[in-house]
PDB file of N, CA and C in Angstrom:
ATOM      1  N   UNK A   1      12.355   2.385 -14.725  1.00  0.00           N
ATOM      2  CA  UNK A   1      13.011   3.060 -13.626  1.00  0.00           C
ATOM      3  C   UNK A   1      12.257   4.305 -13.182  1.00  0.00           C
ATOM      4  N   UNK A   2      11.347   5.163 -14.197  1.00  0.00           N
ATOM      5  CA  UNK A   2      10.439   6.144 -13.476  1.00  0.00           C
ATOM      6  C   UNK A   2       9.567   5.360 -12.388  1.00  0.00           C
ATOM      7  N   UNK A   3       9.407   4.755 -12.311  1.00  0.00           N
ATOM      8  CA  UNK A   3       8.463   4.138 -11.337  1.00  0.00           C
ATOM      9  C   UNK A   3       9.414   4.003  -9.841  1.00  0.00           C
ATOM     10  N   UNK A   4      10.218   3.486 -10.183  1.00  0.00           N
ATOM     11  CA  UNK A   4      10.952   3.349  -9.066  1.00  0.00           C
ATOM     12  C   UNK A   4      11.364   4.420  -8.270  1.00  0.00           C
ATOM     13  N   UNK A   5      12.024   5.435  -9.305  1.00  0.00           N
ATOM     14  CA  UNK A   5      12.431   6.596  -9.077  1.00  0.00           C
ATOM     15  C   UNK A   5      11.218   7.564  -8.032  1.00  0.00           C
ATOM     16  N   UNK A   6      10.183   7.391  -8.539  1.00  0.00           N
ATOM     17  CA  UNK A   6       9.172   8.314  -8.441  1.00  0.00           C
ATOM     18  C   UNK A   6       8.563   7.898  -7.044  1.00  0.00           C
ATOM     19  N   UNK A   7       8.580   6.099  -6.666  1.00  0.00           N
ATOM     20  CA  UNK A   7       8.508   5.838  -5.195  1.00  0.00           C
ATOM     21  C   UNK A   7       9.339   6.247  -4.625  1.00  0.00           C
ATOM     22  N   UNK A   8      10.362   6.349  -4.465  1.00  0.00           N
ATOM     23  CA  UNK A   8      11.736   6.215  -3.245  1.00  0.00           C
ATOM     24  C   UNK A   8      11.462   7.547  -3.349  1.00  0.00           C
ATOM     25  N   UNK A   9      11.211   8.898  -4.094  1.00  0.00           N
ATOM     26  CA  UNK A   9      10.959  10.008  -4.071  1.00  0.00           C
ATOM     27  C   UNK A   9      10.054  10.503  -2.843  1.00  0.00           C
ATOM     28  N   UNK A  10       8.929   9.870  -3.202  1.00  0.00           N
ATOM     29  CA  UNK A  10       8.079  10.192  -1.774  1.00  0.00           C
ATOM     30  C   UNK A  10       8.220   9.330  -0.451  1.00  0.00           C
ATOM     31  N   UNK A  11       9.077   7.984  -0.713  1.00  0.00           N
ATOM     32  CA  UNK A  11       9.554   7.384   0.618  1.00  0.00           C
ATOM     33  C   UNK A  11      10.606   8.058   1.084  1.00  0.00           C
ATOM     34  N   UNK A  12      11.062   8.802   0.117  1.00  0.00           N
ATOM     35  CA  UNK A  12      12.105   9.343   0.891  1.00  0.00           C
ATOM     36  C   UNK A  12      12.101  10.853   1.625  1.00  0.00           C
ATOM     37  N   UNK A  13      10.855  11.388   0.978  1.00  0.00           N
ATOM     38  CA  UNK A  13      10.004  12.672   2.075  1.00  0.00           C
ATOM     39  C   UNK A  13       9.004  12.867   2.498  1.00  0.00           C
ATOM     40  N   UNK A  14       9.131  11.224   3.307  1.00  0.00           N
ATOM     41  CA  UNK A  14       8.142  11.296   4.640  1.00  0.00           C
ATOM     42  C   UNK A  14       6.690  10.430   4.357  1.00  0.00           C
ATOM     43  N   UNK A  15       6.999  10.267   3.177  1.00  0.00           N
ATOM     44  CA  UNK A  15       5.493   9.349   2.782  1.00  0.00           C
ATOM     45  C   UNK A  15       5.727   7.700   3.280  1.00  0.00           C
ATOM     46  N   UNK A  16       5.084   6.915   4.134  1.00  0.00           N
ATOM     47  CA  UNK A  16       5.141   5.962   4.174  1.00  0.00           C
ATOM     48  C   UNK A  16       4.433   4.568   3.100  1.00  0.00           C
ATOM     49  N   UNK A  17       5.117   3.999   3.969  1.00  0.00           N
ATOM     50  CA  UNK A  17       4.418   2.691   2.465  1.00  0.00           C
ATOM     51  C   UNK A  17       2.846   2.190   2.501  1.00  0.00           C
ATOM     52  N   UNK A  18       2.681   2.608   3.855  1.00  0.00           N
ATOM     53  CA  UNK A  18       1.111   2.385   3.753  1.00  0.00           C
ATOM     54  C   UNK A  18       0.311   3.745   2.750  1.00  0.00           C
ATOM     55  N   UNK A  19       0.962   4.631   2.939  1.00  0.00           N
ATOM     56  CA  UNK A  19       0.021   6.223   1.858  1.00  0.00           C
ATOM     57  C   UNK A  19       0.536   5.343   0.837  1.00  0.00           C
ATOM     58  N   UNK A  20       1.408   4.863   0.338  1.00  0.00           N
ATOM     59  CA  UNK A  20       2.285   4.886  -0.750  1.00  0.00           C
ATOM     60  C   UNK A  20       1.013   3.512  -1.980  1.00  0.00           C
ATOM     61  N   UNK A  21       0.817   2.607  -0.487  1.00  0.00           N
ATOM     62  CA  UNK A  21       0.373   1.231  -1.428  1.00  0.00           C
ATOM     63  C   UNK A  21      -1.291   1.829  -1.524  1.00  0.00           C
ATOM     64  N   UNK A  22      -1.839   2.241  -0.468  1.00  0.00           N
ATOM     65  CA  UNK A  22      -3.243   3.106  -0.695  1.00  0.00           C
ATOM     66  C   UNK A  22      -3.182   3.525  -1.894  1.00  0.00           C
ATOM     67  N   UNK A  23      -2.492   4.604  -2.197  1.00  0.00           N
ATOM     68  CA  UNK A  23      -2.620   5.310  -3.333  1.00  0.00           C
ATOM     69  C   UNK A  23      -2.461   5.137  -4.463  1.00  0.00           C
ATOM     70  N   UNK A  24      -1.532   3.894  -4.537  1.00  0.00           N
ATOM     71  CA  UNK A  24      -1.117   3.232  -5.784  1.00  0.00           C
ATOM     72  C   UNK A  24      -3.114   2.191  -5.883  1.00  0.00           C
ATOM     73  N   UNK A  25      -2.903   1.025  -5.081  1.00  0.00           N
ATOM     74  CA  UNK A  25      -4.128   0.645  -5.465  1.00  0.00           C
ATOM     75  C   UNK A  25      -5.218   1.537  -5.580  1.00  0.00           C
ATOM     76  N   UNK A  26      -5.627   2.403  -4.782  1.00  0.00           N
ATOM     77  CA  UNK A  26      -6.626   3.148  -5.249  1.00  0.00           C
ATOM     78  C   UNK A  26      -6.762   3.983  -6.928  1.00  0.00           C
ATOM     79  N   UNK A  27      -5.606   3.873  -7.266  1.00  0.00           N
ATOM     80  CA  UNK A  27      -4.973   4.680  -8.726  1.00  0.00           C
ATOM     81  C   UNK A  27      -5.206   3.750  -9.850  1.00  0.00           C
ATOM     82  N   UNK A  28      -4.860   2.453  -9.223  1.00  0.00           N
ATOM     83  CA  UNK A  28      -4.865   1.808 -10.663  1.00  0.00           C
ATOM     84  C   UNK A  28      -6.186   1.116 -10.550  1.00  0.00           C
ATOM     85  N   UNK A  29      -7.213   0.657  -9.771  1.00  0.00           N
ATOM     86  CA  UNK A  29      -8.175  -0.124  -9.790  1.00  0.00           C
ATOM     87  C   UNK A  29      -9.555   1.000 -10.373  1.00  0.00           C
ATOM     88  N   UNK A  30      -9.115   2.566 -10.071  1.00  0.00           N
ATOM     89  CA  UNK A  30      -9.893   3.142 -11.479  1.00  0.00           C
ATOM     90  C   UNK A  30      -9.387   3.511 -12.430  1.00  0.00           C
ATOM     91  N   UNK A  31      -7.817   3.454 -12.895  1.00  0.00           N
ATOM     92  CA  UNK A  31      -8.101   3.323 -14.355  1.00  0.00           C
ATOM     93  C   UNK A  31      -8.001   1.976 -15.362  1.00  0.00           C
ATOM     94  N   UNK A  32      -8.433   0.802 -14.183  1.00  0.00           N
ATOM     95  CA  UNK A  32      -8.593  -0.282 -15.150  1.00  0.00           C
ATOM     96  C   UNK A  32     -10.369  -0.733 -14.807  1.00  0.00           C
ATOM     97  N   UNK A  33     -11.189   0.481 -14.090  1.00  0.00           N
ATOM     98  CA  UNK A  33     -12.727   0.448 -14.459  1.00  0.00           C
ATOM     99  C   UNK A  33     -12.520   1.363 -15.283  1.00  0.00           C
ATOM    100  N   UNK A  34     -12.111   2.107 -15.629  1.00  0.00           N
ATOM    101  CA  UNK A  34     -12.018   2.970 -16.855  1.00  0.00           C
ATOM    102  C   UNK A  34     -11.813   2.354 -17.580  1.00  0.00           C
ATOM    103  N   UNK A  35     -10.963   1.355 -17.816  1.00  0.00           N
ATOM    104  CA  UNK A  35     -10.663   0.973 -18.974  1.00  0.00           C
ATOM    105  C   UNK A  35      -9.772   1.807 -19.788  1.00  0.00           C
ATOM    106  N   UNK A  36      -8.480   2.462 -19.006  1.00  0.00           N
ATOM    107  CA  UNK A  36      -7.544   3.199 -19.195  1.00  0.00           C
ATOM    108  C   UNK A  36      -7.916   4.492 -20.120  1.00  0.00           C
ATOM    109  N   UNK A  37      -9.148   4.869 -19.806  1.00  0.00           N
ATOM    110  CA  UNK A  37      -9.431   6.131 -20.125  1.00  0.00           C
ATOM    111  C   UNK A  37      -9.336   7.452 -18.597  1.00  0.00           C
ATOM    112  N   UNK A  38      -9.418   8.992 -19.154  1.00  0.00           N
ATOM    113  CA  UNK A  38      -9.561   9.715 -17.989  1.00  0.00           C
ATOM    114  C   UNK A  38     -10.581   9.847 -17.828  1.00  0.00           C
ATOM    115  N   UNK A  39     -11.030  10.989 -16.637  1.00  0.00           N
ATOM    116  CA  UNK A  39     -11.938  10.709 -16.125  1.00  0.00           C
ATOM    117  C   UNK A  39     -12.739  11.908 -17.036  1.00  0.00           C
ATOM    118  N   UNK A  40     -12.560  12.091 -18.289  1.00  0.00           N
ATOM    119  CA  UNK A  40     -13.453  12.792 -19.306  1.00  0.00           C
ATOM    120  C   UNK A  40     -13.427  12.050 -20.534  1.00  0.00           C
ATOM    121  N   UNK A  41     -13.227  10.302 -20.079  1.00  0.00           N
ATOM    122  CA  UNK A  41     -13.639   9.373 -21.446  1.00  0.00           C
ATOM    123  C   UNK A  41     -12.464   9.702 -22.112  1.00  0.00           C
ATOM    124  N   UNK A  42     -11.004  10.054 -22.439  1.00  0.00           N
ATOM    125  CA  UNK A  42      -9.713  10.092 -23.456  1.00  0.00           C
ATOM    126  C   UNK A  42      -9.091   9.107 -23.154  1.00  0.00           C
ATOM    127  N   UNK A  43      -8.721   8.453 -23.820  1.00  0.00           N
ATOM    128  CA  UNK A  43      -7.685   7.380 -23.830  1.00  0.00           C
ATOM    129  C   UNK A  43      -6.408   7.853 -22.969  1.00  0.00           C
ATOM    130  N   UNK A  44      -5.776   7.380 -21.751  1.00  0.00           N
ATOM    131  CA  UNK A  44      -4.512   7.657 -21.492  1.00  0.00           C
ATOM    132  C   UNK A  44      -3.214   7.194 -22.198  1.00  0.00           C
ATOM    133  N   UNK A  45      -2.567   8.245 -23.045  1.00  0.00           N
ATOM    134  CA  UNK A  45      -1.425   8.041 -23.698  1.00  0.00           C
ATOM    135  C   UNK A  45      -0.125   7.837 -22.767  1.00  0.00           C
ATOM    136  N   UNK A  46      -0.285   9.203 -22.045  1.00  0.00           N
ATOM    137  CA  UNK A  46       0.719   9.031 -20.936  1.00  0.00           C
ATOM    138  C   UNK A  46       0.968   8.656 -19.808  1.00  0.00           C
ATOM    139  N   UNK A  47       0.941   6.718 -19.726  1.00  0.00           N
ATOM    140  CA  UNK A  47       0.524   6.506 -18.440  1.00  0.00           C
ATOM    141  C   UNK A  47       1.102   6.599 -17.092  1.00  0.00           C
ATOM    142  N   UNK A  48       2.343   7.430 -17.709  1.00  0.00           N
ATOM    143  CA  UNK A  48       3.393   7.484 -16.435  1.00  0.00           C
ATOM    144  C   UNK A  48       2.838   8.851 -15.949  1.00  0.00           C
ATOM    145  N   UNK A  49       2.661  10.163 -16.676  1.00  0.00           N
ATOM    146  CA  UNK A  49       2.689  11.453 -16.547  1.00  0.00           C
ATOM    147  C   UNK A  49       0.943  11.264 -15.686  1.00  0.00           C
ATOM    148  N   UNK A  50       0.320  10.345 -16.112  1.00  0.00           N
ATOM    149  CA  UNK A  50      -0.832  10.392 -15.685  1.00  0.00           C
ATOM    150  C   UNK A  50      -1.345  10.228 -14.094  1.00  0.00           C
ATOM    151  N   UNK A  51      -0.433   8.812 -14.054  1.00  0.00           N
ATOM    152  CA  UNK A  51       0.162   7.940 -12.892  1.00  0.00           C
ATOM    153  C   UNK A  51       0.450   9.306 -12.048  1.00  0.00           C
ATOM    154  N   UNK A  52       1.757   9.924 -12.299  1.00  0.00           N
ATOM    155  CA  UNK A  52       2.376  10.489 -11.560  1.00  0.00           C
ATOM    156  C   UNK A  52       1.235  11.601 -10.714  1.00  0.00           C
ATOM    157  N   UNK A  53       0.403  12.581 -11.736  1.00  0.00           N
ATOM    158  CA  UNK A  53      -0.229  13.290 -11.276  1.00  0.00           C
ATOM    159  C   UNK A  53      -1.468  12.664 -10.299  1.00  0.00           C
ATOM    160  N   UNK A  54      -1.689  11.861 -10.994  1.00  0.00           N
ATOM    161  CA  UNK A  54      -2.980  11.073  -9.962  1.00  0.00           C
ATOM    162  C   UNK A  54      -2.140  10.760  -8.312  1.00  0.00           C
ATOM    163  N   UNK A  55      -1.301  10.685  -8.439  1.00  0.00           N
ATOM    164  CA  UNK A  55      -0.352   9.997  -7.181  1.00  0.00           C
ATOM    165  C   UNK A  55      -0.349  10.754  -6.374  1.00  0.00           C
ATOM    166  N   UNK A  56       0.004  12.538  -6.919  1.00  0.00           N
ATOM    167  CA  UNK A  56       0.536  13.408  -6.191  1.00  0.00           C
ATOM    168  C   UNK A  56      -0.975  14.030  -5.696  1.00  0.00           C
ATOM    169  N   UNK A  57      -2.000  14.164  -6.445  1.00  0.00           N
ATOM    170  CA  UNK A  57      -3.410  14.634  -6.129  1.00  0.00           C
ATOM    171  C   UNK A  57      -3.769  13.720  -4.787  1.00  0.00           C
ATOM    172  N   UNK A  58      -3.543  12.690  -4.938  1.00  0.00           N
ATOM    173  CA  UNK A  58      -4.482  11.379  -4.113  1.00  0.00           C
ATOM    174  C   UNK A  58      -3.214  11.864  -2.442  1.00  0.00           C
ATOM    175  N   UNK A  59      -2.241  12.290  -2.867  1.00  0.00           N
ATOM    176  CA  UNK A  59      -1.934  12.557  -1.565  1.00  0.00           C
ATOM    177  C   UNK A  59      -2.113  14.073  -0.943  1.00  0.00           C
ATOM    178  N   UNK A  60      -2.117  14.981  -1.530  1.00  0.00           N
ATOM    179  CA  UNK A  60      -2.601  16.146  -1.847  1.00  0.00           C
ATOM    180  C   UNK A  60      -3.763  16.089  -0.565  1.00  0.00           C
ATOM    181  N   UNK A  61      -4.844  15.238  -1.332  1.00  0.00           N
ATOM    182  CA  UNK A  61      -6.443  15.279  -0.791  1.00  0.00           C
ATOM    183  C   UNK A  61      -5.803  14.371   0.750  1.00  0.00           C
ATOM    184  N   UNK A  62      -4.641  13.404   0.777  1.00  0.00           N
ATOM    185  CA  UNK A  62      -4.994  12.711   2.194  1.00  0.00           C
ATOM    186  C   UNK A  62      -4.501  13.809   3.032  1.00  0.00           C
ATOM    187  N   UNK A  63      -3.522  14.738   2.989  1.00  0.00           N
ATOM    188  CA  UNK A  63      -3.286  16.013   3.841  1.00  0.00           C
ATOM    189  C   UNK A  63      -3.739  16.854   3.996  1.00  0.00           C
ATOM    190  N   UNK A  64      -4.706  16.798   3.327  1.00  0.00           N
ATOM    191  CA  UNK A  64      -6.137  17.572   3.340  1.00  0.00           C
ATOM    192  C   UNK A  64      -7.122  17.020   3.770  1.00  0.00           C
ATOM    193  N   UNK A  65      -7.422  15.906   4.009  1.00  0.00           N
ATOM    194  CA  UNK A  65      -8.437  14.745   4.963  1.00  0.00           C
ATOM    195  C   UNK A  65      -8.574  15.353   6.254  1.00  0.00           C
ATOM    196  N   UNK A  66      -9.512  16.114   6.654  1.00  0.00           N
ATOM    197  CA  UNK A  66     -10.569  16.012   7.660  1.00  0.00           C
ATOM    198  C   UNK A  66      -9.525  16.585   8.833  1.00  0.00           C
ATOM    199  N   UNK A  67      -8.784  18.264   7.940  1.00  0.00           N
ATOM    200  CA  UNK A  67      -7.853  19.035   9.197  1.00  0.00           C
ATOM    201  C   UNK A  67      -9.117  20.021   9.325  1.00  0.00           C
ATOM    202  N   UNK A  68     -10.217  19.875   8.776  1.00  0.00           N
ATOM    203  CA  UNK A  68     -11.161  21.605   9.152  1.00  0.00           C
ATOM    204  C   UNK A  68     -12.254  20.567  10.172  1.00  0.00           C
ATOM    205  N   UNK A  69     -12.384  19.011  10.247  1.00  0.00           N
ATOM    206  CA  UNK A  69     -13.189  18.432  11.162  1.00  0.00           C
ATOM    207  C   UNK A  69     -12.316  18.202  12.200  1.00  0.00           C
ATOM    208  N   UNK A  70     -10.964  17.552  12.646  1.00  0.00           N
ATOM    209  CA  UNK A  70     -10.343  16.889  13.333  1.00  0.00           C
ATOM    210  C   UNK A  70      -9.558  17.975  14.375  1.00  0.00           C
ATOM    211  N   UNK A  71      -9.347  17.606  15.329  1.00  0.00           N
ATOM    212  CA  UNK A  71      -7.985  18.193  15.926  1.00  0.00           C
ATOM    213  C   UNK A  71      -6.672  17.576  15.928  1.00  0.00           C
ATOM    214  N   UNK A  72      -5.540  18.267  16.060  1.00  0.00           N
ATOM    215  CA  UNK A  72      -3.936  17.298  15.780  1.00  0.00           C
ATOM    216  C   UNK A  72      -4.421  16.202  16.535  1.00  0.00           C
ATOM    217  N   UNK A  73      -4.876  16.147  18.028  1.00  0.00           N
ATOM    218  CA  UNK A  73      -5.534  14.997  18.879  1.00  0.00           C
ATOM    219  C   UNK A  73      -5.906  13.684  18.350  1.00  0.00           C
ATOM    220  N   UNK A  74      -6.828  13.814  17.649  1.00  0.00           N
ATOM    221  CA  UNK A  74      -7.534  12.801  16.747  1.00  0.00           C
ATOM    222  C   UNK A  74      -6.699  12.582  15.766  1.00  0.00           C
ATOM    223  N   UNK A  75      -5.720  12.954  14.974  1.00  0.00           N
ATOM    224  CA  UNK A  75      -5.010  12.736  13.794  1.00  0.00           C
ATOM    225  C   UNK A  75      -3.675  12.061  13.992  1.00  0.00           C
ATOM    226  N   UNK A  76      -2.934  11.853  15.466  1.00  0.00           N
ATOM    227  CA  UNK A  76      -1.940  11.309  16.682  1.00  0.00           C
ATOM    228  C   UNK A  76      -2.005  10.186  15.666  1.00  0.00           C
ATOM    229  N   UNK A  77      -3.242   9.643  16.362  1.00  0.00           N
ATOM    230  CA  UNK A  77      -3.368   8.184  16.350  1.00  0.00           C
ATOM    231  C   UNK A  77      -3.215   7.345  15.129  1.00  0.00           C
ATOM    232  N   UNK A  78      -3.470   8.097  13.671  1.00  0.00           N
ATOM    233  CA  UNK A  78      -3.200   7.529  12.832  1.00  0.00           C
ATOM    234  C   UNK A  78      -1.796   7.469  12.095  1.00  0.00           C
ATOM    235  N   UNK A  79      -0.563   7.940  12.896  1.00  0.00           N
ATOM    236  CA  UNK A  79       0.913   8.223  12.357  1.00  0.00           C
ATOM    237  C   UNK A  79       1.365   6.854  12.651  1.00  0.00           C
ATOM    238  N   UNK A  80       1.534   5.997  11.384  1.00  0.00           N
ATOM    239  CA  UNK A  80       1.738   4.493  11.693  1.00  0.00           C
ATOM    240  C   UNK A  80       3.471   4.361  11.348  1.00  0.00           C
ATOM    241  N   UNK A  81       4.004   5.641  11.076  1.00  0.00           N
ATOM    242  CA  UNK A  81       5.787   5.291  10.297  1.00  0.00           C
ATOM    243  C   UNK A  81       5.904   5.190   9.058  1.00  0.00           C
ATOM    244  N   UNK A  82       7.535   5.123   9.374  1.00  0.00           N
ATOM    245  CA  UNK A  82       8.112   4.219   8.144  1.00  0.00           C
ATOM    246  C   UNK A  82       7.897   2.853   8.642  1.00  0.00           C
ATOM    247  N   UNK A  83       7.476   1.800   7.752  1.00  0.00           N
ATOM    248  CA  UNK A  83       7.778   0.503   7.197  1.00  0.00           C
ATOM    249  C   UNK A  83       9.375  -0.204   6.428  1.00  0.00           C
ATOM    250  N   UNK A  84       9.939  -0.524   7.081  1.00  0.00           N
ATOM    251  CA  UNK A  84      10.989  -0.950   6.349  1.00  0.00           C
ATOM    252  C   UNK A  84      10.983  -2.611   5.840  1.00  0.00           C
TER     253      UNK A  84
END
């Protein structure tokens, strides 16, 4: 149920399911080239606490994606919604 919990959390402030599935695949397809280590070679014990932080970073950096290159103008176009 953390998992669940922890989606409907950010679907439910404003994150859509497209950030949502990005970030999830982008999350887990390196830590299974890791080979469920971090990214300083440790074994992940906590894969929820780990999960979680990687989740919140990876969106972190997309609201931070290219506001010191772009104008609101250019950034319009990519507001795709909610998905229901």
């Amino acid at each position: 149920f953390n998992f669940d919990n922890l989606f409907n959390y950010y679907l439910s402030n404003g994150r859509s399911y497209q950030e949502l599935f990005s970030s999830i695949h982008y999350i887990v397809s390196r830590v299974i080239e890791r080979k469920f280590k971090d990214e300083e070679g440790n074994d992940i014990e906590n894969k929820y606490g780990y999960f979680k932080n990687a989740l919140e970073s990876n969106f972190q950096k997309l609201d931070n994606l290219g506001k010191d290159l772009y104008d609101d103008d250019f950034w319009k176009d990519f507001d795709y919604g909610e998905r229901g």
